[in-house]
Protein backbone atom coordinates (compact mmCIF):
# COMPACT_ATOMS: atom_id res chain seq x y z
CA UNK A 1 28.46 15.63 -13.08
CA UNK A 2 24.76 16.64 -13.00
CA UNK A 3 23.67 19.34 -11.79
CA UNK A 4 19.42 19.54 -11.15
CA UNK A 5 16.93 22.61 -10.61
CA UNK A 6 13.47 21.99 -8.59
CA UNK A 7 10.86 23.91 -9.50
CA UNK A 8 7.19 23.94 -7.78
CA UNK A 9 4.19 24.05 -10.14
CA UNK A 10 0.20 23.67 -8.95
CA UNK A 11 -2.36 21.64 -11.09
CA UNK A 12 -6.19 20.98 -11.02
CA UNK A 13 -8.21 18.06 -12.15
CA UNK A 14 -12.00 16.88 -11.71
CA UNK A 15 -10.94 13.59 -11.40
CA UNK A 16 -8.32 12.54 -9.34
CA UNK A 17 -5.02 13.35 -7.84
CA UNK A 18 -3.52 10.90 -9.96
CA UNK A 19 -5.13 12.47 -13.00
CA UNK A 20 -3.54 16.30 -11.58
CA UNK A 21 -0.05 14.95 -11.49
CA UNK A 22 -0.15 13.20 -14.44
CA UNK A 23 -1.75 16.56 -16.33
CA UNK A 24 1.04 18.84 -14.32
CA UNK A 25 3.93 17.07 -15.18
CA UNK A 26 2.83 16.03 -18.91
CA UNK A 27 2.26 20.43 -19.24
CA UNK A 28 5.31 21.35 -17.53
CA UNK A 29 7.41 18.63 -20.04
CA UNK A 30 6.24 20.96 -23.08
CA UNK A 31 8.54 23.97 -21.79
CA UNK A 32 11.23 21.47 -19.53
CA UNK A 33 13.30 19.28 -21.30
CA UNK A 34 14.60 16.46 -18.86
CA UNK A 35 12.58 16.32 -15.86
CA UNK A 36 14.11 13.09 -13.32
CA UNK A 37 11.37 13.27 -10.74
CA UNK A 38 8.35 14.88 -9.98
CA UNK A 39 7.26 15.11 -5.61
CA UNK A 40 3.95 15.51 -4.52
CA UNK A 41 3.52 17.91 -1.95
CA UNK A 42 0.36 18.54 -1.03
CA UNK A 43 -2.89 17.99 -1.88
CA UNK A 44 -6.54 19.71 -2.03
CA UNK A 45 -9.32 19.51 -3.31
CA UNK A 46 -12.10 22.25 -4.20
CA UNK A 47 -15.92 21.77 -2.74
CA UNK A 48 -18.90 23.66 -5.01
CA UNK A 49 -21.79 25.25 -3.90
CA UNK A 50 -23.45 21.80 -3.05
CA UNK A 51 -20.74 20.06 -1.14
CA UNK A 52 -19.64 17.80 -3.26
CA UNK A 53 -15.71 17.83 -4.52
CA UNK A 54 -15.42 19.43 -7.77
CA UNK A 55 -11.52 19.54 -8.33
CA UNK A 56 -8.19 17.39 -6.96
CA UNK A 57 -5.41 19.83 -6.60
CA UNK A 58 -1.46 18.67 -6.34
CA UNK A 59 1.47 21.20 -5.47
CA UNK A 60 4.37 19.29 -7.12
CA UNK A 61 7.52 19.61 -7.07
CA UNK A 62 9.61 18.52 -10.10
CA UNK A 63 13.09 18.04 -10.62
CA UNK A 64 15.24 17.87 -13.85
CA UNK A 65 18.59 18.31 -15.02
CA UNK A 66 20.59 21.84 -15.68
CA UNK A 67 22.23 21.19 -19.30
């Protein structure tokens, strides 16, 4: 029997969601061993001074496994 922990973390990138989830759950690997599945929750992004978008921003969720 497994038994799995969910965890929320928050990550930034200036160049795409994509590129925020991959960067949050390739970070949070280096300190979790064993992670099953990783949720995106939300998403944001960050505007600067001139309007333009200057950061994608994913609230994850991960999952992994309690050894």
């Amino acid at each position: 029997m497994a038994v799995m922990k969910v965890i929320e973390i928050l990550s930034e990138s200036p160049k795409s969601w994509e590129d925020a989830t991959a960067k949050g759950i390739e970070k949070a690997s280096k300190s979790l061993k064993g992670i099953k599945s990783a949720w995106v929750q939300s998403q944001s992004v960050t505007i600067d001074d001139k309007g333009k978008v200057s950061g994608y921003r994913v609230n994850l969720k991960l999952s992994f496994e309690v050894l």
